[in-house]
C-alpha atoms as a PDB file:
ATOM      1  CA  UNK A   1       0.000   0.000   0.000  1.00  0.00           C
ATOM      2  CA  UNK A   2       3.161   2.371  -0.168  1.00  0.00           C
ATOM      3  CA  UNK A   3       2.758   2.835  -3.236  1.00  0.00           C
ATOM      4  CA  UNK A   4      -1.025   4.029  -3.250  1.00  0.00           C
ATOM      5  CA  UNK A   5      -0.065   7.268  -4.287  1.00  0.00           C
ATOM      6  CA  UNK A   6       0.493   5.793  -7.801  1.00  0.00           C
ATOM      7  CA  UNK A   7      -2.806   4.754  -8.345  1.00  0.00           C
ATOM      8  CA  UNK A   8      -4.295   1.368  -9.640  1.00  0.00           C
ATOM      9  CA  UNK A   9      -1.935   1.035 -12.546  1.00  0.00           C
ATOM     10  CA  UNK A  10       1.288   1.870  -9.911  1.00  0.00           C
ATOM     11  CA  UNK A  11      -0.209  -0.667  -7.100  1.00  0.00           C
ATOM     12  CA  UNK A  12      -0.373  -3.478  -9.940  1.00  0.00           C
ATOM     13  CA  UNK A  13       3.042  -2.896 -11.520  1.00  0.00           C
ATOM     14  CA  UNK A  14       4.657  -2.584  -7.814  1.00  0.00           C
ATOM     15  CA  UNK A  15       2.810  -5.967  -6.810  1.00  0.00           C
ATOM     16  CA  UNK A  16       4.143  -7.471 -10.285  1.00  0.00           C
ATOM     17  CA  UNK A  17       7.470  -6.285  -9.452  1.00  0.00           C
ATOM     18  CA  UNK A  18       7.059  -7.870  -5.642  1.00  0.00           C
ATOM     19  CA  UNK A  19       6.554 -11.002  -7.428  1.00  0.00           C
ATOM     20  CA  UNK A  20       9.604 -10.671  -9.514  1.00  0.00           C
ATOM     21  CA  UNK A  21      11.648 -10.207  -6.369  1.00  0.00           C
ATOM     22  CA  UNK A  22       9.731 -13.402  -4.598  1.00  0.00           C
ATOM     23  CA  UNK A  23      10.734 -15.750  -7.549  1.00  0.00           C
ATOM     24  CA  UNK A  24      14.338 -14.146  -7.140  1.00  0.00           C
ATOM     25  CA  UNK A  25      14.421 -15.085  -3.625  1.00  0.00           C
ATOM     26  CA  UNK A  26      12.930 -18.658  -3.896  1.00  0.00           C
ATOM     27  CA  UNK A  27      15.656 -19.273  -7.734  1.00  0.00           C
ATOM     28  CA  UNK A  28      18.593 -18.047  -5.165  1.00  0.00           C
ATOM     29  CA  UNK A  29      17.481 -18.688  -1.601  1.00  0.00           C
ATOM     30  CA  UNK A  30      18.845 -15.214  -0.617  1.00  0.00           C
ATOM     31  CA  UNK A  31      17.652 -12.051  -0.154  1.00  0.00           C
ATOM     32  CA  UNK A  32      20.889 -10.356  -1.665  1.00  0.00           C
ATOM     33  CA  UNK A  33      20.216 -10.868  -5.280  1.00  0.00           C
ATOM     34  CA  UNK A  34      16.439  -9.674  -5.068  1.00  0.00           C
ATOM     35  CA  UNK A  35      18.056  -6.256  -2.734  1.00  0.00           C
ATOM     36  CA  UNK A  36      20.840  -6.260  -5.850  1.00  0.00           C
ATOM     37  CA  UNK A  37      17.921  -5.793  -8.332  1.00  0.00           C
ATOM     38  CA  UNK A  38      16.128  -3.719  -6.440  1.00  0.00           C
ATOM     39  CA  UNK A  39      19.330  -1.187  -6.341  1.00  0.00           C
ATOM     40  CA  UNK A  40      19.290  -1.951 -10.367  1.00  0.00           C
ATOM     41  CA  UNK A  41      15.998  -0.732 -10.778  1.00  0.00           C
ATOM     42  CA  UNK A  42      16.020   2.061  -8.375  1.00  0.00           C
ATOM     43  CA  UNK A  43      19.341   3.340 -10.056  1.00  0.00           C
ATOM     44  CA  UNK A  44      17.961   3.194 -13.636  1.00  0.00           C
ATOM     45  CA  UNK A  45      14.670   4.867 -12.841  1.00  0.00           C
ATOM     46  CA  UNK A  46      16.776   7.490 -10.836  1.00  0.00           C
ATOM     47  CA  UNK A  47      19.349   7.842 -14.037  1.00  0.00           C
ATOM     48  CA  UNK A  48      16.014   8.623 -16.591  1.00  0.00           C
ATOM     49  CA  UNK A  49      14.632  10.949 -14.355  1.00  0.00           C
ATOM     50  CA  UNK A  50      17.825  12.863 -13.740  1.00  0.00           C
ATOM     51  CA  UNK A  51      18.409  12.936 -17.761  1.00  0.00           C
ATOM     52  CA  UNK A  52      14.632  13.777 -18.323  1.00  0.00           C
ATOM     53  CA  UNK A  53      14.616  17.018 -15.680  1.00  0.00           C
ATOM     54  CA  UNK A  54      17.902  17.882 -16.379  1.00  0.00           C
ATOM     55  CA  UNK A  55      18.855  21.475 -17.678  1.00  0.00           C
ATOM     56  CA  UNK A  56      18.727  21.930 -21.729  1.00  0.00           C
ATOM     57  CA  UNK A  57      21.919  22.578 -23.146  1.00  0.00           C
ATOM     58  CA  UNK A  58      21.760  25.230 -26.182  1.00  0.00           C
ATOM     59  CA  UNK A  59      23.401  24.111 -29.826  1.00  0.00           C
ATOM     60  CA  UNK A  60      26.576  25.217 -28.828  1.00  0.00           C
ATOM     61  CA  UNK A  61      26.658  22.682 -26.032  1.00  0.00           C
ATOM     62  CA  UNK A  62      26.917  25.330 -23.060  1.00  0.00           C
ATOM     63  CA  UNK A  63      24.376  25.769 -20.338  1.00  0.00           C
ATOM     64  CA  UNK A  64      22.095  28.897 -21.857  1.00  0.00           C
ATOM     65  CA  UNK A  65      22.863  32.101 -19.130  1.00  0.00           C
END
């Protein structure tokens, strides 16, 4: 539910993902390699937000100011 704030679609792709990280537990018997793809994931989404919001650079490939 800590992911409510996403909505239907967010709470059904978060419980999807909860059962990717189950089957990862019961394939290796460890919690380490679902924890590992969990920092994957959380990396990734962190790396297309930060090159989606970052600041335009103008054609001469300087920061505009």
């Amino acid at each position: 539910m800590a992911h409510a704030y996403q909505g239907w679609p967010g709470i059904v792709r978060t419980g999807l993902g909860g059962v990717l990280f189950v089957l990862v537990l019961r394939i290796f018997g460890s919690l380490y390699p679902a924890i590992a793809l969990h920092v994957l994931i959380d990396l990734a989404a962190g790396l297309v937000g930060w090159l989606a919001l970052r600041e335009p650079r103008s054609a001469a490939g300087t920061a505009p100011g």
